[in-house]
C-alpha atoms as a PDB file:
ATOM      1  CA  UNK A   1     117.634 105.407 133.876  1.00  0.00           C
ATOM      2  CA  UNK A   2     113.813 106.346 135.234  1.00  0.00           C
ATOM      3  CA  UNK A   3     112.940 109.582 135.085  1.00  0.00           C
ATOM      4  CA  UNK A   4     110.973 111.681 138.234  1.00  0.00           C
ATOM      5  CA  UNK A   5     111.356 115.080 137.128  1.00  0.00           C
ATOM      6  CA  UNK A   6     111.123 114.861 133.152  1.00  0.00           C
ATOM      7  CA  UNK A   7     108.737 112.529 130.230  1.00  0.00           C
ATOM      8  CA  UNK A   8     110.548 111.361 127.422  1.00  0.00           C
ATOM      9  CA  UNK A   9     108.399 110.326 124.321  1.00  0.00           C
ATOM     10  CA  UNK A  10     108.126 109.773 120.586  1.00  0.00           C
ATOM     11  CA  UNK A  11     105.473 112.124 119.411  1.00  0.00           C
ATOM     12  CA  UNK A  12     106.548 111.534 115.520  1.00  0.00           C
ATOM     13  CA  UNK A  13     109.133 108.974 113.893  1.00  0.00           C
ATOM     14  CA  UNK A  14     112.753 109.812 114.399  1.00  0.00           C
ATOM     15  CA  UNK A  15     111.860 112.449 117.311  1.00  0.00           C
ATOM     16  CA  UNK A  16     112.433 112.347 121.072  1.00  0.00           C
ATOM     17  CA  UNK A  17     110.265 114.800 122.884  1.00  0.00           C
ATOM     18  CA  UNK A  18     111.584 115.694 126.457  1.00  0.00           C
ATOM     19  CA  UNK A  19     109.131 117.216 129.072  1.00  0.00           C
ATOM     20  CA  UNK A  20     110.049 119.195 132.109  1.00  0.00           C
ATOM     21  CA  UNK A  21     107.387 117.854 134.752  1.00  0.00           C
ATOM     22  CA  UNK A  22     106.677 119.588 137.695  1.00  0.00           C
ATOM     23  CA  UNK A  23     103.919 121.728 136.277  1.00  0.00           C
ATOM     24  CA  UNK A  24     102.667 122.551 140.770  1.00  0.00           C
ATOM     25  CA  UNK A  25     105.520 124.949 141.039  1.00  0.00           C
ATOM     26  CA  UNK A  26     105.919 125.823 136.989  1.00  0.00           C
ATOM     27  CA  UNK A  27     109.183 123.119 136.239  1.00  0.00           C
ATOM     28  CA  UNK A  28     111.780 124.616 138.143  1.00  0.00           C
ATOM     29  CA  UNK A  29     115.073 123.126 136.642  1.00  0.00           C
ATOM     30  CA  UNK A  30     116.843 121.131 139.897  1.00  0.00           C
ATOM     31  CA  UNK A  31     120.019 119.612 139.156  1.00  0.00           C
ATOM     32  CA  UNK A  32     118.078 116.021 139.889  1.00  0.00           C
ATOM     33  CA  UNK A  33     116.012 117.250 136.538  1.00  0.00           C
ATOM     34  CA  UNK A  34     119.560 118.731 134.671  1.00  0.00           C
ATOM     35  CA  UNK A  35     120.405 115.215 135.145  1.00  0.00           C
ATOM     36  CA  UNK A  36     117.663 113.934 133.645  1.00  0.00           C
ATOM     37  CA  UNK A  37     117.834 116.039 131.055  1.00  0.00           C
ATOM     38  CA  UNK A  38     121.535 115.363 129.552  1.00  0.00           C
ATOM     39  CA  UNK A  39     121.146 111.338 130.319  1.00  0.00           C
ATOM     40  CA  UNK A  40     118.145 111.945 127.410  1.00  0.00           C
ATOM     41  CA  UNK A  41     120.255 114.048 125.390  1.00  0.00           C
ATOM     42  CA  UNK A  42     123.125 111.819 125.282  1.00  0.00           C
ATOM     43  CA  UNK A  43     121.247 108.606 124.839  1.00  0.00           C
ATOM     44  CA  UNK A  44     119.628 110.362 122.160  1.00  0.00           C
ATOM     45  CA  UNK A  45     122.924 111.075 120.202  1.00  0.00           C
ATOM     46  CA  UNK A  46     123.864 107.668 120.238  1.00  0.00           C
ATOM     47  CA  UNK A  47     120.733 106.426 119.792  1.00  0.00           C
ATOM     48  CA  UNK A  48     119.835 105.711 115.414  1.00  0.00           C
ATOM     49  CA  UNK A  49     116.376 105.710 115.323  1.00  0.00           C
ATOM     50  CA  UNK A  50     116.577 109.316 116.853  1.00  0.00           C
ATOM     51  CA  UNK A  51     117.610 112.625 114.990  1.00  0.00           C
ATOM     52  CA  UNK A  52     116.382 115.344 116.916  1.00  0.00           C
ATOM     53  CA  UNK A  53     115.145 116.393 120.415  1.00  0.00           C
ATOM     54  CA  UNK A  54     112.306 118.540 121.268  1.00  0.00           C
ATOM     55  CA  UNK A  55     112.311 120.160 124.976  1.00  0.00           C
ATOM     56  CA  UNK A  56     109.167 121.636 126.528  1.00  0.00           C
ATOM     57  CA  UNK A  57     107.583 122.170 129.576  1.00  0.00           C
ATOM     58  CA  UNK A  58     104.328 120.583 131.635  1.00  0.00           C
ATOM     59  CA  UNK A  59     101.253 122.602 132.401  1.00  0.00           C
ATOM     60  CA  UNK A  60     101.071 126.465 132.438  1.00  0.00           C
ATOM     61  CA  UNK A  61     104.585 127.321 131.401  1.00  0.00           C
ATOM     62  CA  UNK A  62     107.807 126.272 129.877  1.00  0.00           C
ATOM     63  CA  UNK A  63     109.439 126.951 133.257  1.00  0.00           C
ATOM     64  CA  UNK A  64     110.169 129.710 136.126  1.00  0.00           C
ATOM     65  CA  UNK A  65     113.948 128.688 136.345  1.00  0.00           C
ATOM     66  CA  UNK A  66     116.308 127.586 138.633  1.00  0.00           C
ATOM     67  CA  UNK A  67     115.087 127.755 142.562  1.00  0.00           C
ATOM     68  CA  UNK A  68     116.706 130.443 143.978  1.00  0.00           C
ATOM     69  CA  UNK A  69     116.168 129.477 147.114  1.00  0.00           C
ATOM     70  CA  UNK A  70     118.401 126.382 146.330  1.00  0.00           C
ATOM     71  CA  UNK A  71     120.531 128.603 145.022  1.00  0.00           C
ATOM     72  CA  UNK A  72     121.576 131.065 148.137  1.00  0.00           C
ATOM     73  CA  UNK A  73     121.662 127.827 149.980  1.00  0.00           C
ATOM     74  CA  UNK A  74     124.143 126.283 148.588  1.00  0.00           C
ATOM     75  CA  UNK A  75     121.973 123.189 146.922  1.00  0.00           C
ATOM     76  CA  UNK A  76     123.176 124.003 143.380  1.00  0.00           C
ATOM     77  CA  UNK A  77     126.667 122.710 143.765  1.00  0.00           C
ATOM     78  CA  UNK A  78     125.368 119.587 145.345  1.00  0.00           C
ATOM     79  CA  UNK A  79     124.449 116.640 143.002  1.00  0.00           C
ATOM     80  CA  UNK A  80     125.600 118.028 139.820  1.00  0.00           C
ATOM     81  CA  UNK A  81     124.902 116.188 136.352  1.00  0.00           C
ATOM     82  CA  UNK A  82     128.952 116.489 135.585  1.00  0.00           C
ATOM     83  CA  UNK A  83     131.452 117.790 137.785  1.00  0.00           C
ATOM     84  CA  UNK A  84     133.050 121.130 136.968  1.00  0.00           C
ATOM     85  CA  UNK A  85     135.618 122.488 139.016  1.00  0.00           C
ATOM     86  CA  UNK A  86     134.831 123.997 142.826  1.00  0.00           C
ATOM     87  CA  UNK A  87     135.229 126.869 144.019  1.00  0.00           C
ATOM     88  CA  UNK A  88     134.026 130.774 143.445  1.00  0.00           C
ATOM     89  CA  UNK A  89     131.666 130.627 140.120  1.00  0.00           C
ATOM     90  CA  UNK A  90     130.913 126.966 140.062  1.00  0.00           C
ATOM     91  CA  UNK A  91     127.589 127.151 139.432  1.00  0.00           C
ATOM     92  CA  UNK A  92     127.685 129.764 136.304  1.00  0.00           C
ATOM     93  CA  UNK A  93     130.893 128.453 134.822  1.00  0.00           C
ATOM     94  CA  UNK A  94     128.584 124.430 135.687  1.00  0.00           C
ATOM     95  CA  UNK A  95     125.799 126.408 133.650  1.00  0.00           C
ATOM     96  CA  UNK A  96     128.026 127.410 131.214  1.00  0.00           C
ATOM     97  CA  UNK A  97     129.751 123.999 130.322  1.00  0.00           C
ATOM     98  CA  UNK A  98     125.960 122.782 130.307  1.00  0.00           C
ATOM     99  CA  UNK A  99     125.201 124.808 126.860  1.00  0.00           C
ATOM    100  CA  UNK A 100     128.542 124.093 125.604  1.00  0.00           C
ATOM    101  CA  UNK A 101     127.402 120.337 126.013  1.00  0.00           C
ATOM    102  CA  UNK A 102     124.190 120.692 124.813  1.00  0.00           C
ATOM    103  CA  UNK A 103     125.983 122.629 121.450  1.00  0.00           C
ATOM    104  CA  UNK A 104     128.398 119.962 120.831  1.00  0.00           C
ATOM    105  CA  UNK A 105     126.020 117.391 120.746  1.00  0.00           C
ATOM    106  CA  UNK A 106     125.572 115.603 117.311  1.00  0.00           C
ATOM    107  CA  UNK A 107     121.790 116.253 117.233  1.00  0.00           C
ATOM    108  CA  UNK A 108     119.550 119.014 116.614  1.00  0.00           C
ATOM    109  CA  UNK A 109     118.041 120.416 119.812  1.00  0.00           C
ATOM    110  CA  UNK A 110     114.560 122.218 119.945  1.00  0.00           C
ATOM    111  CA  UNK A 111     113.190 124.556 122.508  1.00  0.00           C
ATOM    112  CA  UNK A 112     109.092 124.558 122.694  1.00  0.00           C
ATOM    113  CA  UNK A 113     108.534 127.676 124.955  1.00  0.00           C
ATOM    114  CA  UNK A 114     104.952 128.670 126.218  1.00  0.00           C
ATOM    115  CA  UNK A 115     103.940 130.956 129.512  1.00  0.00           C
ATOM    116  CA  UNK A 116     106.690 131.711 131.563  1.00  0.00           C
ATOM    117  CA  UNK A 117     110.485 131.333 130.568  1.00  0.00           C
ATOM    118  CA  UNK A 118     112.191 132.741 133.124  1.00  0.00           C
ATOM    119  CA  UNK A 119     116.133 132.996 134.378  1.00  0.00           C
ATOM    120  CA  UNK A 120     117.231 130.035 134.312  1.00  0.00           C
ATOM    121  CA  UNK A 121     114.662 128.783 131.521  1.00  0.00           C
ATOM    122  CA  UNK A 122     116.399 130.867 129.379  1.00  0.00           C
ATOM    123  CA  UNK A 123     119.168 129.731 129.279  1.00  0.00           C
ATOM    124  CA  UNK A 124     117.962 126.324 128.720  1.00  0.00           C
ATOM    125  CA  UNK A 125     116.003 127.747 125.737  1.00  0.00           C
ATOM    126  CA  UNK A 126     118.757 129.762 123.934  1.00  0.00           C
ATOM    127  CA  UNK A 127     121.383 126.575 124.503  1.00  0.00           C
ATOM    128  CA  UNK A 128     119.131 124.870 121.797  1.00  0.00           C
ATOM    129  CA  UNK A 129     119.622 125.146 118.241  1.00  0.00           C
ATOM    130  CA  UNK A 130     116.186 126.409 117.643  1.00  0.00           C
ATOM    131  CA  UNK A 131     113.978 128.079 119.533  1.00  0.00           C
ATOM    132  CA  UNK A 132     110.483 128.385 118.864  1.00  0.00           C
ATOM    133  CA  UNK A 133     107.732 129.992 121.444  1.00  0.00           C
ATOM    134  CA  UNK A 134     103.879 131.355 122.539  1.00  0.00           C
ATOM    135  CA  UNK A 135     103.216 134.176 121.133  1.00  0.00           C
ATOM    136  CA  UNK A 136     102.174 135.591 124.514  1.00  0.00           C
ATOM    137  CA  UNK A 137     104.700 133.966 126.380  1.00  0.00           C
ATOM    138  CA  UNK A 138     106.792 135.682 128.937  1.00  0.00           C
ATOM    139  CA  UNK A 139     110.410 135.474 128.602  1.00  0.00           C
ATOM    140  CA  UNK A 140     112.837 137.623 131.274  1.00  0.00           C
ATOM    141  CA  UNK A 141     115.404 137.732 133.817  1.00  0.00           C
ATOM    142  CA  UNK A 142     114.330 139.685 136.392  1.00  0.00           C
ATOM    143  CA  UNK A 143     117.468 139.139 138.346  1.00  0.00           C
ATOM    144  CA  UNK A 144     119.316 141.440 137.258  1.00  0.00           C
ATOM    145  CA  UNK A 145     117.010 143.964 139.257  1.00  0.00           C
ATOM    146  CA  UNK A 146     118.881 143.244 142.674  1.00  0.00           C
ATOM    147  CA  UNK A 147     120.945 139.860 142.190  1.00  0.00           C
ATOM    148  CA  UNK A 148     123.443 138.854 139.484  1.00  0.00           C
ATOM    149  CA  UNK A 149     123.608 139.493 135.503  1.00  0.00           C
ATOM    150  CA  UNK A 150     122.549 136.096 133.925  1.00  0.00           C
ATOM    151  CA  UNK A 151     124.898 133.155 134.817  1.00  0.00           C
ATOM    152  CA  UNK A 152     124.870 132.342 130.910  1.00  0.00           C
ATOM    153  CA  UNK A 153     125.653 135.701 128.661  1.00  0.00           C
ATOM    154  CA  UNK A 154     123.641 134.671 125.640  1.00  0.00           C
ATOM    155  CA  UNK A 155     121.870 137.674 125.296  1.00  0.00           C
ATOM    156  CA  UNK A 156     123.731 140.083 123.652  1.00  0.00           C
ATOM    157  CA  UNK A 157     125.565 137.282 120.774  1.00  0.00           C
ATOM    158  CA  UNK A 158     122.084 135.961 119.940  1.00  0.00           C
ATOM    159  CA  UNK A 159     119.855 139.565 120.336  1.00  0.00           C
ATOM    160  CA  UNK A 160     122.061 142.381 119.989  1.00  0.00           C
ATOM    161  CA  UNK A 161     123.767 144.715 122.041  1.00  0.00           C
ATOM    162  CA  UNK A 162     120.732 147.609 122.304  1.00  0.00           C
ATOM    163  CA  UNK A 163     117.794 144.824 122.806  1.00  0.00           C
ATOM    164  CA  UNK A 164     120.029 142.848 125.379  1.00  0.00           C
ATOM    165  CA  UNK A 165     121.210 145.764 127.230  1.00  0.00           C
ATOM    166  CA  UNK A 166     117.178 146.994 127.565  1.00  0.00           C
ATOM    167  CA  UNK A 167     116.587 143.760 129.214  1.00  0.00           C
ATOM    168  CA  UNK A 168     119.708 143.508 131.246  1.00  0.00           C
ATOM    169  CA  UNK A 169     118.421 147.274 132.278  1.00  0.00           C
ATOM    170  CA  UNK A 170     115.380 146.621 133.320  1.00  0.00           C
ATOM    171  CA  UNK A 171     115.265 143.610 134.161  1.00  0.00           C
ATOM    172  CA  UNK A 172     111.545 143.661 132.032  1.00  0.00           C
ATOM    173  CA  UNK A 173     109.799 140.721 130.076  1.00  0.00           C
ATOM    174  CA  UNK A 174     109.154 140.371 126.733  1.00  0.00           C
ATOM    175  CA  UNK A 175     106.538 138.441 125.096  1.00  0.00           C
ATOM    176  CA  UNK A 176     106.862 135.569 122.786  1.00  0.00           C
ATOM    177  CA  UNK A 177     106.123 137.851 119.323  1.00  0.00           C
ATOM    178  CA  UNK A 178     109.272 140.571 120.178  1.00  0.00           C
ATOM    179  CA  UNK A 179     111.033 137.424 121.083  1.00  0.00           C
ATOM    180  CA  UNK A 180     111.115 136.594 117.927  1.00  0.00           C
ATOM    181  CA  UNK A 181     111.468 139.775 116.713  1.00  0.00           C
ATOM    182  CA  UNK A 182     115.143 140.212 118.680  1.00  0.00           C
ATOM    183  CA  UNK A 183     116.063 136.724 117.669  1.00  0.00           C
ATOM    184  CA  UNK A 184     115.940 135.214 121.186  1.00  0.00           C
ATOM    185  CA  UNK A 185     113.344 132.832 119.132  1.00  0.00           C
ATOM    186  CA  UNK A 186     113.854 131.498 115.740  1.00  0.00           C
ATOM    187  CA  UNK A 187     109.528 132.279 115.357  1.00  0.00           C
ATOM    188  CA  UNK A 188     106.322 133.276 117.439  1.00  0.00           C
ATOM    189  CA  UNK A 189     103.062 131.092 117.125  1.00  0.00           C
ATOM    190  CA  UNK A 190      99.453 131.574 118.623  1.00  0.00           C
ATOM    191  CA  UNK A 191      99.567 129.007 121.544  1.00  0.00           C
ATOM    192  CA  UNK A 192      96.961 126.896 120.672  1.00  0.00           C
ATOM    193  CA  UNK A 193      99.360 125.936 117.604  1.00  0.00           C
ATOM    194  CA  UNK A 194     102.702 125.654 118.979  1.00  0.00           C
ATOM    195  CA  UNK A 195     102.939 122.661 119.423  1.00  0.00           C
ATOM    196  CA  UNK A 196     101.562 121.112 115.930  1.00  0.00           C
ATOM    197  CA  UNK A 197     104.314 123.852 114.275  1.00  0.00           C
ATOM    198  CA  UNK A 198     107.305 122.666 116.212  1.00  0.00           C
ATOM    199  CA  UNK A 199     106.635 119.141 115.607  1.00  0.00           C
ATOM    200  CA  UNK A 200     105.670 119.967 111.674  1.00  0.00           C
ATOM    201  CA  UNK A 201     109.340 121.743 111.603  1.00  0.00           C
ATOM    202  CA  UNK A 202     111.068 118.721 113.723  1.00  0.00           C
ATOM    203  CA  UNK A 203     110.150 116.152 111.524  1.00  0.00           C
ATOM    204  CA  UNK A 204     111.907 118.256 108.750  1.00  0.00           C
ATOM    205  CA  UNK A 205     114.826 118.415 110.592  1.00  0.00           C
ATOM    206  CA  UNK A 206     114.745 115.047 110.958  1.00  0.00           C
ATOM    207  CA  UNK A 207     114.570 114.272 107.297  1.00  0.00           C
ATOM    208  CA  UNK A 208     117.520 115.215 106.994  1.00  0.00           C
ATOM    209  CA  UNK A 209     120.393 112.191 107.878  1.00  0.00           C
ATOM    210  CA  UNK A 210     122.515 112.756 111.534  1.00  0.00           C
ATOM    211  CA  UNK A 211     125.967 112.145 109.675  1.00  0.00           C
ATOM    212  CA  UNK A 212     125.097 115.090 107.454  1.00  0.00           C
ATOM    213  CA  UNK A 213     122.932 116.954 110.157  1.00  0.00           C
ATOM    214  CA  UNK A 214     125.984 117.105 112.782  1.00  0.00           C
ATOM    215  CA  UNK A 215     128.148 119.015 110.154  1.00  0.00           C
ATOM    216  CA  UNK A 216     124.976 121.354 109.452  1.00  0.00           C
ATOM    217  CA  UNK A 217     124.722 122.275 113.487  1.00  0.00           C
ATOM    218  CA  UNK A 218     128.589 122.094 114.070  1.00  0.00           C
ATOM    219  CA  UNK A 219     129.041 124.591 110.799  1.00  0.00           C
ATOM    220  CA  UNK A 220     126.948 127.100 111.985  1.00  0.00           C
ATOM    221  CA  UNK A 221     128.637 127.427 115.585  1.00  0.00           C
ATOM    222  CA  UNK A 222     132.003 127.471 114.283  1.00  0.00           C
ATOM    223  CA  UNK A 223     130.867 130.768 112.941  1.00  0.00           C
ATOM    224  CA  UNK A 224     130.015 131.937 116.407  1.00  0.00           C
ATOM    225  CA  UNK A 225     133.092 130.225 117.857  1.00  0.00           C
ATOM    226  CA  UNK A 226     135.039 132.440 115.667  1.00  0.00           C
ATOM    227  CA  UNK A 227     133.778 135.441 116.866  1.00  0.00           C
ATOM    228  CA  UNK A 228     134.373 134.565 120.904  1.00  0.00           C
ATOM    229  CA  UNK A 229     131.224 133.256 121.775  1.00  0.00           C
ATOM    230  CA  UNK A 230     132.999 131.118 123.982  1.00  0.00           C
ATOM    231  CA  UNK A 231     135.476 133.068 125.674  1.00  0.00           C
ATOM    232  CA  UNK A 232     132.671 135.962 125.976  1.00  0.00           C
ATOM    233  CA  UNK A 233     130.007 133.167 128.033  1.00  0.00           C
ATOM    234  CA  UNK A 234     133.570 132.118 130.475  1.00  0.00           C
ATOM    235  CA  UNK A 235     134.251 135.754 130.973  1.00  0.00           C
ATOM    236  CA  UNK A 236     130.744 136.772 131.905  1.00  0.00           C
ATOM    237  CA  UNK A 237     130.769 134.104 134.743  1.00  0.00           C
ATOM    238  CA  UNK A 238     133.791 136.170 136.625  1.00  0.00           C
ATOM    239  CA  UNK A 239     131.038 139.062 136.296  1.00  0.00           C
ATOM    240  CA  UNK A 240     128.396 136.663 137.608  1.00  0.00           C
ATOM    241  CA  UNK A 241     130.104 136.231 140.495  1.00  0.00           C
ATOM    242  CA  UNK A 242     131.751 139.426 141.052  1.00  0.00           C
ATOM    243  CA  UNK A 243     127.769 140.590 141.388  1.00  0.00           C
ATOM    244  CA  UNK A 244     126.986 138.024 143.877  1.00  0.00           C
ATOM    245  CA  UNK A 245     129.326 139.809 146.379  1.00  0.00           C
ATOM    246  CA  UNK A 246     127.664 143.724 145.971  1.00  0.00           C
ATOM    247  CA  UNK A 247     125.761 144.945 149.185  1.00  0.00           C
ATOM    248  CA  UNK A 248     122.400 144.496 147.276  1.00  0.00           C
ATOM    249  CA  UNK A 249     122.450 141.202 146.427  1.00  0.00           C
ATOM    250  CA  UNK A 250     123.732 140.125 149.810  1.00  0.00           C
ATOM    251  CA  UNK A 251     120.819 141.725 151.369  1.00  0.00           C
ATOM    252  CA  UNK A 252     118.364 139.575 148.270  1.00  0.00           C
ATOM    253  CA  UNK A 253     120.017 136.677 149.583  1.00  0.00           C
ATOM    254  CA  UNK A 254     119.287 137.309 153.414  1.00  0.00           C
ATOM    255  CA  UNK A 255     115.766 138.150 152.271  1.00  0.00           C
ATOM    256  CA  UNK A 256     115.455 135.232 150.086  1.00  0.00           C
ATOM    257  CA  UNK A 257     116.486 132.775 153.141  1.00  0.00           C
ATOM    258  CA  UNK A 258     113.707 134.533 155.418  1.00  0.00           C
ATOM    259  CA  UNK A 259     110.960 135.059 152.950  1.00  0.00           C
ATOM    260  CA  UNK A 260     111.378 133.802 149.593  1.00  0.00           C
ATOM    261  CA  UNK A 261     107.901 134.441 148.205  1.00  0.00           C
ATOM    262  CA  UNK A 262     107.512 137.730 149.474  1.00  0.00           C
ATOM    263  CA  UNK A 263     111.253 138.679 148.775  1.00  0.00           C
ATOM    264  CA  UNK A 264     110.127 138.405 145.108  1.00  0.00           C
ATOM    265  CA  UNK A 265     106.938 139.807 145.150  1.00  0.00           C
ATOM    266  CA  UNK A 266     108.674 142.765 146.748  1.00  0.00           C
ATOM    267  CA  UNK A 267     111.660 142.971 144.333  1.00  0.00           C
ATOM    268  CA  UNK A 268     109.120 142.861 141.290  1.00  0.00           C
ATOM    269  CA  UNK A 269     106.431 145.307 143.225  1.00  0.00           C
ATOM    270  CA  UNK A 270     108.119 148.820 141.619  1.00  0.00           C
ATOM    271  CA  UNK A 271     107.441 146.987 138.029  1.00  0.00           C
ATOM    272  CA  UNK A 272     104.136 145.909 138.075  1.00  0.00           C
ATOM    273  CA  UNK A 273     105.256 142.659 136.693  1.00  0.00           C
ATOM    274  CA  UNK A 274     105.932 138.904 137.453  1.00  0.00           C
ATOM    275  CA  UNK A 275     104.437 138.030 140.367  1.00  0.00           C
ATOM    276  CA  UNK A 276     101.732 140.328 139.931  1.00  0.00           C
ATOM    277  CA  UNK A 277     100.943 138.782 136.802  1.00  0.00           C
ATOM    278  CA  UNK A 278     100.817 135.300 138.109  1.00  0.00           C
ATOM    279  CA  UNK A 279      98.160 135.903 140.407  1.00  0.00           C
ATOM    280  CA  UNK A 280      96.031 137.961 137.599  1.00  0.00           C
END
């Protein structure tokens, strides 16, 4: 398969590097680059020579998320990387089956999260086994401020219930070091090293052999599996949906289709936050 929206490399022995590229408009993840994305995956888990995968974004940022504009248009259930049932919810239960992929797959996966990691990019992030991240990043999902709750509930399993539900809230950012701190991120780094650290700590991972390795990740979710994580993430896309039907997001939709720049500049104007900060 060539790739248009994403780089695949081998920056050290036994690791595939995958890099969202569209840095112009900060890696928004299309379903043409989801695609992308699990073809690499998969070949990677069949694939010997590789034992782990790092993900990271081009340019300024990790990525801004999924288009929204796509989204209240209708594009999002078009050209989907595997089909998931129709109907009311596709696209969050879609999302959902996405992470459940990305968790039963044999090999280690690696988030590498800088600048902006918003919506949608978080849920690409806390899919991944291990999550490491900018110090000064910005991770949120400002959504939740006149839209949906998150189409993925990973929040409260992998944070807590009292750092989640601030978030969920508010609808406010946090940076890279109190993501780390809440356990969205496994550990913080100044940005200039990120990159050398999450390569350093792939190459361990890869030391270790993928017939033992896949017992090591699948262990480990079991746990979580145990306690509902799964049921919990299904459930939370009837709420997901439920949401997209309120008078307030109806009216973020209608204002999205009209104006979508200044529909979020306007949402995020109260805060102080987001778009302001990506002009500063």
């Amino acid at each position: 398969m060539e790739y248009s929206e994403i780089i695949v490399d081998r920056p050290r022995e036994r690791v595939q590097r995958i890099t969202l590229n569209n840095p112009e408009k900060r890696n928004p993840i299309t379903n043409e680059m989801r695609t992308e994305i699990f073809h690499a995956l998969e070949a990677a888990d069949l694939d010997d020579s590789i034992r782990v995968t790092v993900i990271r974004g081009a340019g300024k940022c990790f990525s801004s998320g999924y288009n929204l504009k796509a989204g209240v248009q209708g594009a999002n259930e078009q050209n989907q990387p595997f089909y998931t049932a129709g109907g009311l919810g596709n696209w969050a239960r879609h999302l959902v089956e996405g992470g459940f992929k990305m968790w039963d797959m044999a090999k280690p996966i690696i988030a590498q999260v800088h600048g902006y990691c918003i919506a949608g990019a978080t849920e690409l992030a806390l899919a991944c086994d291990l999550v490491y991240v900018a110090d000064d990043a910005t991770i949120g999902y400002p959504i939740v401020r006149n839209g949906t709750p998150p189409n993925v509930q990973f929040y409260p399993w992998l944070m807590g219930m009292r750092d989640a539900m601030e978030m969920m809230l508010t609808g406010d950012s946090i940076s890279g070091a109190e993501a780390a701190q809440t356990q969205f991120a496994n550990r913080a780094y100044p940005a200039d090293d990120l990159e050398d650290a999450v390569l350093k700590l792939a190459e361990r991972v890869a030391k270790v052999p993928s017939d033992v390795q896949q017992f090591n990740k699948r262990a480990v979710h079991a746990q979580m599996e145990e306690m509902g994580i799964r049921s919990g993430l299904r459930k939370g896309t009837e709420l997901h949906t439920l949401a997209r039907f309120t008078e307030t997001c109806v009216a973020m939709q209608e204002a999205v289709r009209a104006d979508f720049g200044g529909a979020l500049a306007k949402r995020d104007a109260a805060f102080g936050d987001y778009e302001k900060k990506s002009k500063d």
